[in-house]
PDB file of N, CA and C in Angstrom:
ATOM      1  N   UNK A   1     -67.584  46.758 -49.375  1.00  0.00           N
ATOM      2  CA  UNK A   1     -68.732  45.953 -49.744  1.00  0.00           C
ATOM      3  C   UNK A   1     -68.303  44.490 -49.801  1.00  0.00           C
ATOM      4  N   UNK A   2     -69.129  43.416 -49.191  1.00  0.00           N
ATOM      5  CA  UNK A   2     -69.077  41.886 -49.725  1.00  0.00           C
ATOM      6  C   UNK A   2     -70.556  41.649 -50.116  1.00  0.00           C
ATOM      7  N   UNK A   3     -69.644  40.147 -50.693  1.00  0.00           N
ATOM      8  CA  UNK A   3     -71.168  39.724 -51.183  1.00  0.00           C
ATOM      9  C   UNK A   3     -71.093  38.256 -50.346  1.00  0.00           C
ATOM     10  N   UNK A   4     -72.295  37.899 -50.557  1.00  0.00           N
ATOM     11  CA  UNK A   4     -72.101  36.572 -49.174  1.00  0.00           C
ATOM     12  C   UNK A   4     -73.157  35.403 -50.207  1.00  0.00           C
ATOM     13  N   UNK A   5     -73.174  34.244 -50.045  1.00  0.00           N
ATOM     14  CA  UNK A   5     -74.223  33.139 -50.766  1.00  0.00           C
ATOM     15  C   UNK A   5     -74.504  32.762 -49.637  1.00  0.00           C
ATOM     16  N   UNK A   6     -76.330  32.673 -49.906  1.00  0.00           N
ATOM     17  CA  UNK A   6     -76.533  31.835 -48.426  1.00  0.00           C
ATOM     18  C   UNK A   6     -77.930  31.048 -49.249  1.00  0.00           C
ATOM     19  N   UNK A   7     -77.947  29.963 -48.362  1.00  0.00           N
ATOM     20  CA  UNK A   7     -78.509  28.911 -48.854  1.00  0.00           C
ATOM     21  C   UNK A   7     -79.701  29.092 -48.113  1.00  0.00           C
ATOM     22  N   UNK A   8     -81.452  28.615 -48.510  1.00  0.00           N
ATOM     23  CA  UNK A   8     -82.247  28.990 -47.570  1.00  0.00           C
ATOM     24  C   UNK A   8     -83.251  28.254 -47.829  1.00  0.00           C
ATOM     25  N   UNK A   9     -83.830  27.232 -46.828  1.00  0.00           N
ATOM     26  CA  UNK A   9     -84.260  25.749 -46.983  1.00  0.00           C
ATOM     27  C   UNK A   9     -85.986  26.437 -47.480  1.00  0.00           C
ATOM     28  N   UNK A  10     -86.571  27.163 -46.577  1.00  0.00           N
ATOM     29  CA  UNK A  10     -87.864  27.458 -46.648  1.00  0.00           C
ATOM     30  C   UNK A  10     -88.348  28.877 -47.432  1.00  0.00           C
ATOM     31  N   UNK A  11     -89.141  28.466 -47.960  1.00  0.00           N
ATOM     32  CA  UNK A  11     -89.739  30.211 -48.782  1.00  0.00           C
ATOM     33  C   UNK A  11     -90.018  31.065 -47.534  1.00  0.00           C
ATOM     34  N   UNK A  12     -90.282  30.780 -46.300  1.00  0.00           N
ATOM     35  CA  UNK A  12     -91.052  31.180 -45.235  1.00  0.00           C
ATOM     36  C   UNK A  12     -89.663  32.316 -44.737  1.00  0.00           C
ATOM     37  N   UNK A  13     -88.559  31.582 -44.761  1.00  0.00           N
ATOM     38  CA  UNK A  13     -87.145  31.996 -44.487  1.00  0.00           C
ATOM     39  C   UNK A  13     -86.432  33.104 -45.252  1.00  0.00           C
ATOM     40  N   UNK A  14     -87.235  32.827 -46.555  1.00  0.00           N
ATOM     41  CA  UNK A  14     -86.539  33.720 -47.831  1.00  0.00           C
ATOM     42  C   UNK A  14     -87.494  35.056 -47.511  1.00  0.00           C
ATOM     43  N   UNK A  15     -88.722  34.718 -47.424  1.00  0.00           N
ATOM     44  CA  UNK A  15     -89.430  35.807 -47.157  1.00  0.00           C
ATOM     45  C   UNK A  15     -89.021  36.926 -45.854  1.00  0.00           C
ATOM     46  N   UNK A  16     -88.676  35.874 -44.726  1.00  0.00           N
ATOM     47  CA  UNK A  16     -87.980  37.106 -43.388  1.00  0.00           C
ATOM     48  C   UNK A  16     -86.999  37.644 -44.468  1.00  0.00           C
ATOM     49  N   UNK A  17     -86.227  37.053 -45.148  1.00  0.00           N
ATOM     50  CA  UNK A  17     -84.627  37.596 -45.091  1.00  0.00           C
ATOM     51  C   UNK A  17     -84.712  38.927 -45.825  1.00  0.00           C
ATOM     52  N   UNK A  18     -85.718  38.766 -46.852  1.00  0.00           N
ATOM     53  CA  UNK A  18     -85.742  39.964 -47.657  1.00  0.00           C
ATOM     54  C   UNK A  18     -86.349  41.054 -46.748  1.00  0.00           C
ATOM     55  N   UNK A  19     -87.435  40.949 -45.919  1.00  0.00           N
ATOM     56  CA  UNK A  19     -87.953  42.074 -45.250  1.00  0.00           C
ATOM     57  C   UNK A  19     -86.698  42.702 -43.866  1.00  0.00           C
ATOM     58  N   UNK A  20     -85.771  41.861 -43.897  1.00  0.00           N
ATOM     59  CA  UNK A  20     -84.659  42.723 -43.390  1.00  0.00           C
ATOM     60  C   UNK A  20     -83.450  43.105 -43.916  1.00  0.00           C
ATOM     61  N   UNK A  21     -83.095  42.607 -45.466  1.00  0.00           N
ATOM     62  CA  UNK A  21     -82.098  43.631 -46.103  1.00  0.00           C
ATOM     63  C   UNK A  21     -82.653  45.086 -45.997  1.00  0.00           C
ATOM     64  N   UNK A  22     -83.349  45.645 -46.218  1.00  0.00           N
ATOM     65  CA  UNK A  22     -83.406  47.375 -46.113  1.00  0.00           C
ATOM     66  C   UNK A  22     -82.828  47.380 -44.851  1.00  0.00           C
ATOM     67  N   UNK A  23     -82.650  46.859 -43.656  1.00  0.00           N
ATOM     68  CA  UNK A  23     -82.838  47.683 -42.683  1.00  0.00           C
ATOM     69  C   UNK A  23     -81.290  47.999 -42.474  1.00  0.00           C
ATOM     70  N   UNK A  24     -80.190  46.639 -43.162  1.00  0.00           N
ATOM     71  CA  UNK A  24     -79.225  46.821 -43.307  1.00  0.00           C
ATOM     72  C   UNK A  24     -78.049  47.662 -44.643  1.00  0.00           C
ATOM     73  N   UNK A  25     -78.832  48.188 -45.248  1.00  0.00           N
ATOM     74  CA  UNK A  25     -78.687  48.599 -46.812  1.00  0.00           C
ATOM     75  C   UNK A  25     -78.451  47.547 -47.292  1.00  0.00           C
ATOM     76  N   UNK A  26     -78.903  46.351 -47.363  1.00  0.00           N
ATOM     77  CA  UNK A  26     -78.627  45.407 -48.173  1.00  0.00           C
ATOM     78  C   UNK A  26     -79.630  45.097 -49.197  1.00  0.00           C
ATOM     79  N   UNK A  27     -78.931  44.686 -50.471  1.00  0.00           N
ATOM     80  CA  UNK A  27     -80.040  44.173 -51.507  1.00  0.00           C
ATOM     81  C   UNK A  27     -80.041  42.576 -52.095  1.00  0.00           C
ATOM     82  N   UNK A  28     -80.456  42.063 -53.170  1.00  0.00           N
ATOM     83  CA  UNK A  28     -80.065  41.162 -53.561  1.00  0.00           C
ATOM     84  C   UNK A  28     -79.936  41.064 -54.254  1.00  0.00           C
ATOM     85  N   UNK A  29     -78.765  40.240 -54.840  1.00  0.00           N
ATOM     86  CA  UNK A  29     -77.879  40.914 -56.191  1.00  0.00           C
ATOM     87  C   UNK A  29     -78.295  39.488 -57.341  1.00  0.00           C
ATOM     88  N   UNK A  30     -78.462  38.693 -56.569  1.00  0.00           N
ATOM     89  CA  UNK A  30     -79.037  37.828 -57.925  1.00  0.00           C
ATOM     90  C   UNK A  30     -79.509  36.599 -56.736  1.00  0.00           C
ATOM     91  N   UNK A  31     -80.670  35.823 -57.685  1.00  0.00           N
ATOM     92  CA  UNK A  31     -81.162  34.773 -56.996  1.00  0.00           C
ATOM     93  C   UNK A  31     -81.068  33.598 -57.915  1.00  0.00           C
ATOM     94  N   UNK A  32     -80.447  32.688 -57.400  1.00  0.00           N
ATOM     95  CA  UNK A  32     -80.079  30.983 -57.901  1.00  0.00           C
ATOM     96  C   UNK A  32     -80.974  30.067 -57.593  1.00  0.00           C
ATOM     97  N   UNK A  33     -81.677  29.645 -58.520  1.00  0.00           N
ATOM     98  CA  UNK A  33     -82.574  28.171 -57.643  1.00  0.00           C
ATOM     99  C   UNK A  33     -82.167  27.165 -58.035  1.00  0.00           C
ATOM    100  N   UNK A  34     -81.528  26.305 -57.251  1.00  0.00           N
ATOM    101  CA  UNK A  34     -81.425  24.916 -57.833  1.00  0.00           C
ATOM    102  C   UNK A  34     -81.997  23.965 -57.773  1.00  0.00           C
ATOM    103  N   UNK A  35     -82.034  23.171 -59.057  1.00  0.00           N
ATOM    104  CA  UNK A  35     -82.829  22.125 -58.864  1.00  0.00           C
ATOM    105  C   UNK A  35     -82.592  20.814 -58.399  1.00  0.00           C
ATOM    106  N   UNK A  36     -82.764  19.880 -57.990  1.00  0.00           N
ATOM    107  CA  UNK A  36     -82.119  18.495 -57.260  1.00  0.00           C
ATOM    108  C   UNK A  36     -81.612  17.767 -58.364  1.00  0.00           C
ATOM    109  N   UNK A  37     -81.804  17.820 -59.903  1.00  0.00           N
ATOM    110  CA  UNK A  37     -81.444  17.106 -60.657  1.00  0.00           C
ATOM    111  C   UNK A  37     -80.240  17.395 -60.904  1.00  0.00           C
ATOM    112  N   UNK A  38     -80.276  18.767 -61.580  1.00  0.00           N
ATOM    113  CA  UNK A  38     -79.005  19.303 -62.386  1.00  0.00           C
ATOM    114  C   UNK A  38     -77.743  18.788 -61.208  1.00  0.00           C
ATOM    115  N   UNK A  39     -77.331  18.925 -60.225  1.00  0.00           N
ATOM    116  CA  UNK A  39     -76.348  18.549 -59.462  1.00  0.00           C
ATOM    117  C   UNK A  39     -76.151  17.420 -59.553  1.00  0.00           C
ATOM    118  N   UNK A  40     -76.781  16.499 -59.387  1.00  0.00           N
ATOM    119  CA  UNK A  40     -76.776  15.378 -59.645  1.00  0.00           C
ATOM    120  C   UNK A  40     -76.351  14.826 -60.904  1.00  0.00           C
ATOM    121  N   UNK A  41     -76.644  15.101 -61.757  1.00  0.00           N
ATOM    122  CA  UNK A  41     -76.935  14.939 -63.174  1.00  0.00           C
ATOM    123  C   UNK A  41     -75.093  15.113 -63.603  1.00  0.00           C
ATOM    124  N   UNK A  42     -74.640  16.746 -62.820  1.00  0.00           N
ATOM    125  CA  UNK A  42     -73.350  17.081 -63.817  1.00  0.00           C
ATOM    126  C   UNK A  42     -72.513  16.371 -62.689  1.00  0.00           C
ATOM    127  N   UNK A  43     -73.038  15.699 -61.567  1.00  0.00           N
ATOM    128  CA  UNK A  43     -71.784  15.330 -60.803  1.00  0.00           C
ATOM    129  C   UNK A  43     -71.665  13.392 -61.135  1.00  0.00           C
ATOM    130  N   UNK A  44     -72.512  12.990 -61.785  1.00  0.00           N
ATOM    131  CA  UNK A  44     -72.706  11.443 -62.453  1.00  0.00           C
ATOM    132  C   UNK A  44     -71.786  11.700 -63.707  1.00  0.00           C
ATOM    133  N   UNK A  45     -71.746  12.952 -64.714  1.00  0.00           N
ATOM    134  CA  UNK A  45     -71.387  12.821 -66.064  1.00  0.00           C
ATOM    135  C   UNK A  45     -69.608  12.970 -65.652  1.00  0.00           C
ATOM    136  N   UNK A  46     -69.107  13.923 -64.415  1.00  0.00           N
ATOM    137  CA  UNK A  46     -68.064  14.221 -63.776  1.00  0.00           C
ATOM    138  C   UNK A  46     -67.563  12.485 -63.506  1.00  0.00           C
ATOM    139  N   UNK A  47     -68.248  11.875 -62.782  1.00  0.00           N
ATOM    140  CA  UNK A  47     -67.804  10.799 -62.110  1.00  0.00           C
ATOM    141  C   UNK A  47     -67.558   9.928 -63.512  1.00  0.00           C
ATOM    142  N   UNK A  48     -68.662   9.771 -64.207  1.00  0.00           N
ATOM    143  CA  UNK A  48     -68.585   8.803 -65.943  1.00  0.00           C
ATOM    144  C   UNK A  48     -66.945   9.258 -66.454  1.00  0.00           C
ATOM    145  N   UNK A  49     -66.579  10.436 -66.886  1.00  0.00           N
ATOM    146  CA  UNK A  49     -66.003  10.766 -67.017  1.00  0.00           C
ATOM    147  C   UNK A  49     -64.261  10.381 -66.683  1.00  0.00           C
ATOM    148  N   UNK A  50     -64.574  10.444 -65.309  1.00  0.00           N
ATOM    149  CA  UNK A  50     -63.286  10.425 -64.379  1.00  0.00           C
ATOM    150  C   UNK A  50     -62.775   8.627 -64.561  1.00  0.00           C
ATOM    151  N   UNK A  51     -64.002   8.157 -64.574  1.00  0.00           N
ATOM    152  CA  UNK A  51     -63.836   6.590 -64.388  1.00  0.00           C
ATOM    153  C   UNK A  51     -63.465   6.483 -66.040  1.00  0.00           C
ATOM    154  N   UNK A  52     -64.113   6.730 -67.160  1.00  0.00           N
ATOM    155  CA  UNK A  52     -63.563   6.218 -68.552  1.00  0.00           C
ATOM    156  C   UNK A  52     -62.109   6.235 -68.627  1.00  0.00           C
ATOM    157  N   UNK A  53     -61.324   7.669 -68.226  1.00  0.00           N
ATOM    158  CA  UNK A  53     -60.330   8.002 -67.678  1.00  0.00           C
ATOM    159  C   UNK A  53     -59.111   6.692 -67.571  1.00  0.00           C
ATOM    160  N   UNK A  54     -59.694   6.556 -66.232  1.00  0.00           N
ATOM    161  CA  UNK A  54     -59.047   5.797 -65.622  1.00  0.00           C
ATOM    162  C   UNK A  54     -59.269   4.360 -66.082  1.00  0.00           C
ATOM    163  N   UNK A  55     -59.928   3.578 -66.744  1.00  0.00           N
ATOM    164  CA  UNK A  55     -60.465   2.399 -66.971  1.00  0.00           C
ATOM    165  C   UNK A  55     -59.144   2.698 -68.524  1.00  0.00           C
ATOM    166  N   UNK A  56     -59.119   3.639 -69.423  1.00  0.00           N
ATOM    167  CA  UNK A  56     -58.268   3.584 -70.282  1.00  0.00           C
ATOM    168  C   UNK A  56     -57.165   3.643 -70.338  1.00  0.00           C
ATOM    169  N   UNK A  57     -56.786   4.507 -68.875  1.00  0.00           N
ATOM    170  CA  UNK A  57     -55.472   4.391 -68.650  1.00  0.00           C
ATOM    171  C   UNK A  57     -54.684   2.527 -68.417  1.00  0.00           C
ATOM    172  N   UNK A  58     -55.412   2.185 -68.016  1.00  0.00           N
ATOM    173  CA  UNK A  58     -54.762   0.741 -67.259  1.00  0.00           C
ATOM    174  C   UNK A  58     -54.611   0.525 -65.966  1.00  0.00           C
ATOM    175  N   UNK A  59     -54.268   1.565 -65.006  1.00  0.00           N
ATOM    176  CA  UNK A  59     -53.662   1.790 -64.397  1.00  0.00           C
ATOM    177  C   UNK A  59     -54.528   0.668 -63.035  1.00  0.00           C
ATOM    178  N   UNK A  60     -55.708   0.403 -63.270  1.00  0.00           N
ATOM    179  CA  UNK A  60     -56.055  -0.213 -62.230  1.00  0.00           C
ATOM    180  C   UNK A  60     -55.952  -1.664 -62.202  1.00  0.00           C
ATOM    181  N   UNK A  61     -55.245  -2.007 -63.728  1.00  0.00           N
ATOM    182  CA  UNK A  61     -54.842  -3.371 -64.106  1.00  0.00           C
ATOM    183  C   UNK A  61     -53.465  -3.874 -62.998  1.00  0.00           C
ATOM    184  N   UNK A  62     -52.755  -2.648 -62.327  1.00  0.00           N
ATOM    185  CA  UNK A  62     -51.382  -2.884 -61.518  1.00  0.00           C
ATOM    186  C   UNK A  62     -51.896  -3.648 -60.093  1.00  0.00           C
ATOM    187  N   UNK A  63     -53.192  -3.357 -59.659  1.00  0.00           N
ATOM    188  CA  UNK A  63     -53.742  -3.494 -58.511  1.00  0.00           C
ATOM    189  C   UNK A  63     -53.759  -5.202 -58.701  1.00  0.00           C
ATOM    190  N   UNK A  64     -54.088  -5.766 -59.777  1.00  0.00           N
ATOM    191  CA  UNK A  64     -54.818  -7.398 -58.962  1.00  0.00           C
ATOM    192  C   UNK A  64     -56.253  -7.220 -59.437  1.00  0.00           C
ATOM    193  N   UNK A  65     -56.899  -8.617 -58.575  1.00  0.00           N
ATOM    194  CA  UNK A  65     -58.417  -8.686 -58.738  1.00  0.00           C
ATOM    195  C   UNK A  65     -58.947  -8.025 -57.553  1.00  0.00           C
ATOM    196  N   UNK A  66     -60.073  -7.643 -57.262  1.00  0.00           N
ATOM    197  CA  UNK A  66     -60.167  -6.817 -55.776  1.00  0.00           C
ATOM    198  C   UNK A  66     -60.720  -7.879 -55.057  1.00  0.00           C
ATOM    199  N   UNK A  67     -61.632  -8.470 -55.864  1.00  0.00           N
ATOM    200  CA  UNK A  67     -62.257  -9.609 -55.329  1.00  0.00           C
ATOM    201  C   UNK A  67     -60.993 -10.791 -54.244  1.00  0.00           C
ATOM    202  N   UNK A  68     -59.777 -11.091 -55.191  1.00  0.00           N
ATOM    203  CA  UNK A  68     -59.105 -12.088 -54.247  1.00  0.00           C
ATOM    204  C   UNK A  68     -58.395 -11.234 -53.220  1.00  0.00           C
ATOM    205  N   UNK A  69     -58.070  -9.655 -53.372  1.00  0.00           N
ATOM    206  CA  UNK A  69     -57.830  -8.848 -52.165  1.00  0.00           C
ATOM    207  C   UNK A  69     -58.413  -8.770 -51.027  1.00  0.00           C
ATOM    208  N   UNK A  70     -59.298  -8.891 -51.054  1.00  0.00           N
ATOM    209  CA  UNK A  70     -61.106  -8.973 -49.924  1.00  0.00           C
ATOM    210  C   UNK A  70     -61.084 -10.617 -49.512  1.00  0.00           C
ATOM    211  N   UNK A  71     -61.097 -11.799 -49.934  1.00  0.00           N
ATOM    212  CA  UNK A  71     -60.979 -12.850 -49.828  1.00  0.00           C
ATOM    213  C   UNK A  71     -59.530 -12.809 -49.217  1.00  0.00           C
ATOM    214  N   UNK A  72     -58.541 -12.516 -48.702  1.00  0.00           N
ATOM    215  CA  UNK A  72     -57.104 -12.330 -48.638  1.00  0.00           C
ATOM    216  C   UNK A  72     -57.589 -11.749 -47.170  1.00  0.00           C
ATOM    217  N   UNK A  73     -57.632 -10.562 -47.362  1.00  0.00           N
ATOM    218  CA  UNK A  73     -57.911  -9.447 -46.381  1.00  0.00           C
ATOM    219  C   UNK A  73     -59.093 -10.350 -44.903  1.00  0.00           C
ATOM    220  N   UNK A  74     -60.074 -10.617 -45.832  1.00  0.00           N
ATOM    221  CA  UNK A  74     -60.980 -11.533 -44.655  1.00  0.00           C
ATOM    222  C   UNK A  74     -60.710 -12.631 -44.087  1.00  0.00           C
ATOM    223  N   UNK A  75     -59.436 -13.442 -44.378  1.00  0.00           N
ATOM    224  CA  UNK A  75     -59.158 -14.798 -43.725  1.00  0.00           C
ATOM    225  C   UNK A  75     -58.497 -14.397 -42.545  1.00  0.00           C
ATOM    226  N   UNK A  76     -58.062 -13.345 -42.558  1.00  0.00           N
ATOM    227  CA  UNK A  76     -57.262 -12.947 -40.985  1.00  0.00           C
ATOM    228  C   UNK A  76     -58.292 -12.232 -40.204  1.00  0.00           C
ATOM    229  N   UNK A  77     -59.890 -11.836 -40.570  1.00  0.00           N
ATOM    230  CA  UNK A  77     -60.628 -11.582 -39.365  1.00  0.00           C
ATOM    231  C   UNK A  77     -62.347 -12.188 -39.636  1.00  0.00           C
ATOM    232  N   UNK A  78     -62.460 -13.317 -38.903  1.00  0.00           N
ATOM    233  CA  UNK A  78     -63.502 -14.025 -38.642  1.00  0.00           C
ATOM    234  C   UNK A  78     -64.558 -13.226 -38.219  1.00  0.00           C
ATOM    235  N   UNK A  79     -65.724 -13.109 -38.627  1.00  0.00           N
ATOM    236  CA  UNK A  79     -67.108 -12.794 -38.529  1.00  0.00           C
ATOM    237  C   UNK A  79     -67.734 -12.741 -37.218  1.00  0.00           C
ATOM    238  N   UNK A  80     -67.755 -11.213 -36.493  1.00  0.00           N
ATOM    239  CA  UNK A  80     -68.145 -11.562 -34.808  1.00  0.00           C
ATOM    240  C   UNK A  80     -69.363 -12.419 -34.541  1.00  0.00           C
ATOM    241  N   UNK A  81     -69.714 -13.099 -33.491  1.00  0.00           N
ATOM    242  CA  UNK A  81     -70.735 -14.101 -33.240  1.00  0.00           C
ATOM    243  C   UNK A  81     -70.130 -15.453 -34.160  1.00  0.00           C
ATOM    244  N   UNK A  82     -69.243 -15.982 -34.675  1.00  0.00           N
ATOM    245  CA  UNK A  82     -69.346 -16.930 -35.561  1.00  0.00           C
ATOM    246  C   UNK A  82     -67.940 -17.380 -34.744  1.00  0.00           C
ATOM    247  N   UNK A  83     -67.922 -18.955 -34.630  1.00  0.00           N
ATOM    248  CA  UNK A  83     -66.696 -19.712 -33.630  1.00  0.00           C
ATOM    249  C   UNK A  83     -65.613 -19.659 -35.397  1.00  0.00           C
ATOM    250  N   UNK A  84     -64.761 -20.336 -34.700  1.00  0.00           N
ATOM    251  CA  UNK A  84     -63.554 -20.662 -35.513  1.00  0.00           C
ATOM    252  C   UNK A  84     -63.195 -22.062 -36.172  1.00  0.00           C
TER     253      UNK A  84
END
């Protein structure tokens, strides 16, 4: 036996799929609906998280300003369409 997750955009889709598990002995062992928020929601509190993290560590204090990195980085390539 496996079990498989399958994702299924349309009710129209969900509806074939079920009228052909019997034909395969297949059933369905549980149904998940997700909503567009919740993902969103726990993958912002994940990211909040990760960044407090790191903002307490220091660690991005070793880097510099990013700003004069980018100002640094752009004097060696001029803006296409624009002379010199």
């Amino acid at each position: 036996m496996s079990q498989w997750v399958i994702e299924i955009d349309t009710p129209e889709d969900e509806a074939q799929l079920m009228q052909i598990l019997p034909r395969y002995n297949s059933r369905l062992v549980e149904k998940i609906r997700k909503t567009e928020s919740e993902p969103v929601a726990i993958r912002k509190e994940k990211l909040r998280s990760i960044l407090e993290k790191l903002q307490a560590s220091g660690v991005a204090e070793k880097f510099g300003d990013p700003s004069e990195w980018q100002r640094e980085t752009r004097q060696d390539q001029p803006l296409h369409g624009r002379g010199e």
